[in-house]
N, C-alpha and C. Protein backbone atom coordinates (compact mmCIF):
# COMPACT_ATOMS: atom_id res chain seq x y z
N UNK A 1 108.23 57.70 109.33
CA UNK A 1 109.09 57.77 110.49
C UNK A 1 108.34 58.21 111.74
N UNK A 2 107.12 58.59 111.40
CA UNK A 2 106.41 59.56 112.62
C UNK A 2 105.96 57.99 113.45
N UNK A 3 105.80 57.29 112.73
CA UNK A 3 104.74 56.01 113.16
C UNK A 3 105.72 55.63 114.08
N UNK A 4 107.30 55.20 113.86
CA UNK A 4 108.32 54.29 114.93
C UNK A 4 108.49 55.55 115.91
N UNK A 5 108.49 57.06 115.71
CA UNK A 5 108.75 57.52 116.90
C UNK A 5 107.71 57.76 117.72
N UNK A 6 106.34 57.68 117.21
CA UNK A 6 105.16 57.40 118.09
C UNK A 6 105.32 56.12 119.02
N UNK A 7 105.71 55.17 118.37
CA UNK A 7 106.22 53.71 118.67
C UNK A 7 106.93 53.85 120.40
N UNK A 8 108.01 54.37 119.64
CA UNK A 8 109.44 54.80 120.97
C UNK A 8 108.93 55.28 122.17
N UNK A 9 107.74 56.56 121.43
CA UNK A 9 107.46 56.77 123.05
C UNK A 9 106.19 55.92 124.01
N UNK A 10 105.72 55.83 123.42
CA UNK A 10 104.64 55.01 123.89
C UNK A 10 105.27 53.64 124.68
N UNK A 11 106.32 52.97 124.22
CA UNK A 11 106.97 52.13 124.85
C UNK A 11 107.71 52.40 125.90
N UNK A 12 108.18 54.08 125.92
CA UNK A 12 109.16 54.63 126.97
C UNK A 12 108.04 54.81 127.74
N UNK A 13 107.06 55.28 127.74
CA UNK A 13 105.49 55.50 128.35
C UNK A 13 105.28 53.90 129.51
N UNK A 14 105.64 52.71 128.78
CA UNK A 14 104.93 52.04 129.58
C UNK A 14 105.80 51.54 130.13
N UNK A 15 107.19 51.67 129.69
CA UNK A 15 108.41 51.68 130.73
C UNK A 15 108.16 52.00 131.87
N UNK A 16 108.22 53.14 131.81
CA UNK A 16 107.90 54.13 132.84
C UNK A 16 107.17 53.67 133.72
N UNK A 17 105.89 53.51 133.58
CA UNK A 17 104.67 52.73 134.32
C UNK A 17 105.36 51.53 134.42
N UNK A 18 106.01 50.57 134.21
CA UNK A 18 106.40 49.38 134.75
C UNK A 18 107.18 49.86 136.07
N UNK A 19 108.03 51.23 136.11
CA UNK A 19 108.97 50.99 137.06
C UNK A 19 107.81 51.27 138.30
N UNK A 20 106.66 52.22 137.81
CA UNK A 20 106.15 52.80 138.91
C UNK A 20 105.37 52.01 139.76
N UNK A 21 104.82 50.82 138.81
CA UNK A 21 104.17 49.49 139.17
C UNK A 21 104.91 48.65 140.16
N UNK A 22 106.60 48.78 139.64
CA UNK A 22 107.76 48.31 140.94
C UNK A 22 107.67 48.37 141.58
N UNK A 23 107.74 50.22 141.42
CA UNK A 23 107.83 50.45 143.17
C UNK A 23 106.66 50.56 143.95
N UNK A 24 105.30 50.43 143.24
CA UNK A 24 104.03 50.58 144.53
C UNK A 24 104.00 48.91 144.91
N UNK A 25 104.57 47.77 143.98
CA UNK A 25 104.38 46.44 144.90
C UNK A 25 105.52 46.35 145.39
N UNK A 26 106.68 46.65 145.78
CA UNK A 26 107.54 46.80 146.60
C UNK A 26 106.96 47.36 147.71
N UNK A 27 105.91 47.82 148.31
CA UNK A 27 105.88 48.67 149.14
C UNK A 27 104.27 47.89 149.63
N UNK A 28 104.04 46.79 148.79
CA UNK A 28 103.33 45.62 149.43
C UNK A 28 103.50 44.67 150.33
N UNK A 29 102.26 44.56 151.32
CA UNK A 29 102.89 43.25 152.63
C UNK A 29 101.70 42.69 152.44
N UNK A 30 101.66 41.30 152.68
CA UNK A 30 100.45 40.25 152.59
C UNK A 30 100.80 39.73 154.02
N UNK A 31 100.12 38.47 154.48
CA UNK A 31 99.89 38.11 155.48
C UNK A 31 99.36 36.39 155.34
N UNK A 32 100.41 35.35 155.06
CA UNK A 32 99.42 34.13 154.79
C UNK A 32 99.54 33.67 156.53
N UNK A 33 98.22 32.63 156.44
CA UNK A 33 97.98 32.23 158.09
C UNK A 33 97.85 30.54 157.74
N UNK A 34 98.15 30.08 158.93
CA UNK A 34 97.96 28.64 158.52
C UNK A 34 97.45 28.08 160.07
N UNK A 35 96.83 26.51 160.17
CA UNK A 35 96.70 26.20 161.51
C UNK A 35 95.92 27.17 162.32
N UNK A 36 94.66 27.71 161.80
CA UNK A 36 93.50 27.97 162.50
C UNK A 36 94.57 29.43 163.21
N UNK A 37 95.20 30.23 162.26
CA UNK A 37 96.01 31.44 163.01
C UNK A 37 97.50 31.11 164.15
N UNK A 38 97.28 29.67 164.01
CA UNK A 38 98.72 29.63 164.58
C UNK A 38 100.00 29.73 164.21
N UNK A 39 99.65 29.84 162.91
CA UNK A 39 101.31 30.59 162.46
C UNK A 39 100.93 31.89 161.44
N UNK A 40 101.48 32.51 161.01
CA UNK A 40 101.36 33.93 160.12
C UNK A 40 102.55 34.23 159.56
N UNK A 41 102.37 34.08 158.31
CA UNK A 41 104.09 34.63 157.52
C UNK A 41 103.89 36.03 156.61
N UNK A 42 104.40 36.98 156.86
CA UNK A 42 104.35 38.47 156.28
C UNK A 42 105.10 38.67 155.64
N UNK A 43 104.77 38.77 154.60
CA UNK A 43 105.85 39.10 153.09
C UNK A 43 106.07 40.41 152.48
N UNK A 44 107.14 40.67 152.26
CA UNK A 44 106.84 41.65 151.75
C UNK A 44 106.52 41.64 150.13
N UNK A 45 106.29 43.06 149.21
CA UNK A 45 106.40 42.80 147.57
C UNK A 45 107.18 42.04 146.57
N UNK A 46 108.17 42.24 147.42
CA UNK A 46 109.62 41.56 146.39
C UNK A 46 109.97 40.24 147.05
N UNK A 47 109.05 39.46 148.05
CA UNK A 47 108.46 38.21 148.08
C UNK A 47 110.02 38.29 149.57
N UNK A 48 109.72 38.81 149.76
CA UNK A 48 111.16 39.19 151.22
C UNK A 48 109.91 38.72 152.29
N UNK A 49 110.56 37.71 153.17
CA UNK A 49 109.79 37.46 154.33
C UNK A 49 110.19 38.64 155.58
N UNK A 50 109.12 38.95 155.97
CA UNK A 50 109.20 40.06 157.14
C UNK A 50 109.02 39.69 158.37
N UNK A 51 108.30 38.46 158.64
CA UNK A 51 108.13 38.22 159.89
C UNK A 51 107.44 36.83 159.85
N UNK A 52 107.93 36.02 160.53
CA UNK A 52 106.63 35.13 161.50
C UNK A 52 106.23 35.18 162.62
N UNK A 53 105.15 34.52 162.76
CA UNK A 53 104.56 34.61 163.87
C UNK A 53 103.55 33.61 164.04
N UNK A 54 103.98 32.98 165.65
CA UNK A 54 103.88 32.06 166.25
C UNK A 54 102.65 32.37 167.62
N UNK A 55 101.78 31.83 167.44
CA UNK A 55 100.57 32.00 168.62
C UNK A 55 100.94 31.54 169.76
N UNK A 56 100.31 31.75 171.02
CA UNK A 56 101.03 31.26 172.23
C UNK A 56 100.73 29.48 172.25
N UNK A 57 99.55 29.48 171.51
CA UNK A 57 99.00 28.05 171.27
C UNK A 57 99.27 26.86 170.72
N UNK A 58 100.68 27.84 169.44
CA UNK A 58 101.58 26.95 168.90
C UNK A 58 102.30 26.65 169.92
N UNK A 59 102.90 26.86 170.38
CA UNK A 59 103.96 26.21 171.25
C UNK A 59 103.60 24.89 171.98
N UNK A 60 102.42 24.36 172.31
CA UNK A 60 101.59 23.40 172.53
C UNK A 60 101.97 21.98 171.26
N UNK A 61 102.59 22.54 170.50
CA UNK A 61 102.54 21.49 169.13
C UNK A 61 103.63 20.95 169.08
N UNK A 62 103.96 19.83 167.91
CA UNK A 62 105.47 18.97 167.86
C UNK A 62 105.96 20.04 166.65
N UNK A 63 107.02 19.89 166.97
CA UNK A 63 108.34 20.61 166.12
C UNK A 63 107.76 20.39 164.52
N UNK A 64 107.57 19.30 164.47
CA UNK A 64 106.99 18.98 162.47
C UNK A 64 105.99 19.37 162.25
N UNK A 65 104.85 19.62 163.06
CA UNK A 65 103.83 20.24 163.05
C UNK A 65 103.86 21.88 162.46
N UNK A 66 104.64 22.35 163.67
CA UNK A 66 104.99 23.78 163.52
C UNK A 66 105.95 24.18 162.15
N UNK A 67 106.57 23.15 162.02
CA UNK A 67 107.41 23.19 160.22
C UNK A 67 106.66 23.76 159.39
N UNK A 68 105.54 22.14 159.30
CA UNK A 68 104.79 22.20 158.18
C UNK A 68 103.52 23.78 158.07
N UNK A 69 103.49 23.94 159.32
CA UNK A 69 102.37 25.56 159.42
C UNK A 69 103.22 26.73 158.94
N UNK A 70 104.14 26.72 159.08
CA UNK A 70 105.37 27.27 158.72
C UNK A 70 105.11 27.47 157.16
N UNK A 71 105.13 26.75 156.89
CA UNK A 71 105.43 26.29 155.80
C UNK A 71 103.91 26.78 154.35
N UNK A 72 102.86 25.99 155.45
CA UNK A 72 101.62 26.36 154.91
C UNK A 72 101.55 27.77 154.72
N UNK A 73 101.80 28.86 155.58
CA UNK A 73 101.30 30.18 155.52
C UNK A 73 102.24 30.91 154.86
N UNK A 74 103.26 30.46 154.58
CA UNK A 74 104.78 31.01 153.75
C UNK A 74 103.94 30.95 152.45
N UNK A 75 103.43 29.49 151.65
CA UNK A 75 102.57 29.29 150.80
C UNK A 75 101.29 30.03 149.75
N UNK A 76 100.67 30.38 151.56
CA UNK A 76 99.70 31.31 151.65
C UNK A 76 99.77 32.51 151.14
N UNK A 77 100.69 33.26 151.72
CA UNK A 77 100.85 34.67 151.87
C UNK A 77 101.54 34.50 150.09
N UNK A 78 102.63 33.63 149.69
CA UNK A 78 102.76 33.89 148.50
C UNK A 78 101.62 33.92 147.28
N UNK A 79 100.92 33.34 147.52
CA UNK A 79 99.39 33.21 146.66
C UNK A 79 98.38 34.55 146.58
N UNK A 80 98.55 34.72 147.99
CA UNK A 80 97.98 36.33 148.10
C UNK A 80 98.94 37.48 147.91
N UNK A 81 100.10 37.31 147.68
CA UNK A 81 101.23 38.37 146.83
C UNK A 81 101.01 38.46 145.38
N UNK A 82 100.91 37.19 144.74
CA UNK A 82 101.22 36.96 143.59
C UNK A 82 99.48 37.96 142.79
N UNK A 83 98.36 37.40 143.80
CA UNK A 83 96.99 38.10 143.54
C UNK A 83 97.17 39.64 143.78
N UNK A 84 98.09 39.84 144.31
CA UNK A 84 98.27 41.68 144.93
C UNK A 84 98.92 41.94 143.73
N UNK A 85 99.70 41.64 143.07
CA UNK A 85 100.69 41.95 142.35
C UNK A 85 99.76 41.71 140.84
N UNK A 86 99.27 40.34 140.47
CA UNK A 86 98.59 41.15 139.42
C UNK A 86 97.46 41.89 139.23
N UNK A 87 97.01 42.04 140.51
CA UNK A 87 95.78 43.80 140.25
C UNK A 87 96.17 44.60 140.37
N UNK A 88 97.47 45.23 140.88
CA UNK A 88 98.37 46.40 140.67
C UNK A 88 99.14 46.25 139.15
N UNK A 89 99.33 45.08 138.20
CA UNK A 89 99.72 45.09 137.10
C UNK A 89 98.55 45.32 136.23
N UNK A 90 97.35 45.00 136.67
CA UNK A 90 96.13 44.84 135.98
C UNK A 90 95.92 46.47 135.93
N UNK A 91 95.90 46.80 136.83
CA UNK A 91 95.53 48.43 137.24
C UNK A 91 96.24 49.13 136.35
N UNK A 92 97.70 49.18 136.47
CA UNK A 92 98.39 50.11 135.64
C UNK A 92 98.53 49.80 133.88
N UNK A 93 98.63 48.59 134.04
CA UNK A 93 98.63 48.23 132.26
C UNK A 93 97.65 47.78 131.43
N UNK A 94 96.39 47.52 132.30
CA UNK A 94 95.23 46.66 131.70
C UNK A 94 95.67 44.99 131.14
N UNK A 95 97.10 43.98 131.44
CA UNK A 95 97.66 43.29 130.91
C UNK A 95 97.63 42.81 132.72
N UNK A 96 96.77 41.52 132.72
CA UNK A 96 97.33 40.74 134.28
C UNK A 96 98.43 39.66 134.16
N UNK A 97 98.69 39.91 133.40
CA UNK A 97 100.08 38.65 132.96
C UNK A 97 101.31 38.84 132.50
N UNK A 98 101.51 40.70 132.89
CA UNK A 98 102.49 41.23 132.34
C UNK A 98 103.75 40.73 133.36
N UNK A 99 104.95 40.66 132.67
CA UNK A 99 106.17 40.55 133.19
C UNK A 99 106.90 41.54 134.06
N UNK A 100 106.92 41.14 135.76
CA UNK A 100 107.18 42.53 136.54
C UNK A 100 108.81 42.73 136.03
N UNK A 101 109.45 42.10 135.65
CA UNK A 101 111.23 42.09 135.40
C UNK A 101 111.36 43.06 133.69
N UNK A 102 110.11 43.34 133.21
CA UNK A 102 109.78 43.91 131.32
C UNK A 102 110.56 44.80 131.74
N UNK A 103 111.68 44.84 130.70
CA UNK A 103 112.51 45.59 130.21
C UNK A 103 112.80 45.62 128.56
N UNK A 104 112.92 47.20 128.16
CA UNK A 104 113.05 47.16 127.02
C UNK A 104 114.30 47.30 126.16
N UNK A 105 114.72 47.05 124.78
CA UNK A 105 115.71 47.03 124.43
C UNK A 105 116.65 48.06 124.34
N UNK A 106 116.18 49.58 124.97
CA UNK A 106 117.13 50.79 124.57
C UNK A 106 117.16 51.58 125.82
């Protein structure tokens, strides 16, 4: 019996560390750029857009243009979240492929 309650905690252990893993990439912002810096999309951890941003230089461009940059750095910044997120999973669990939603059964 000693072995499953060694079990229990060790799992409540990395519980634990999952939530704490939550909350330090919650409290992550990336930055993707597209169009030579003419557009910038800022994300936050929980993949929440915080801002764009438009160069004075964009405004010079056609409407589909500015979509698609839009669009590119939204892209961006998610690629460099997703890399933030598993070296803060890597960090805390030694596992880069762990599931940020791991929840356990009790």
């Amino acid at each position: 019996m000693t072995n499953f309650s060694d079990m229990l905690l060790k799992a409540k252990k990395v519980q634990e560390q999952m939530k704490e893993v939550q909350e330090n990439i919650k409290k992550i912002e990336v930055e993707g750029t597209a169009g030579g810096n003419l557009v910038k999309v800022v994300l936050k951890g929980d993949y929440e857009m915080k801002s764009i941003i438009l160069s004075p230089n964009a405004k010079n461009e056609k409407h589909e243009i500015i979509n698609d940059l839009i669009i590119a750095a939204h892209n961006d910044a998610k690629e460099k979240l997703k890399k933030k997120t598993s070296e803060e999973l890597l960090k805390a669990t030694g596992v880069s492929n762990f599931p940020l939603d791991f929840k356990l059964p009790f």
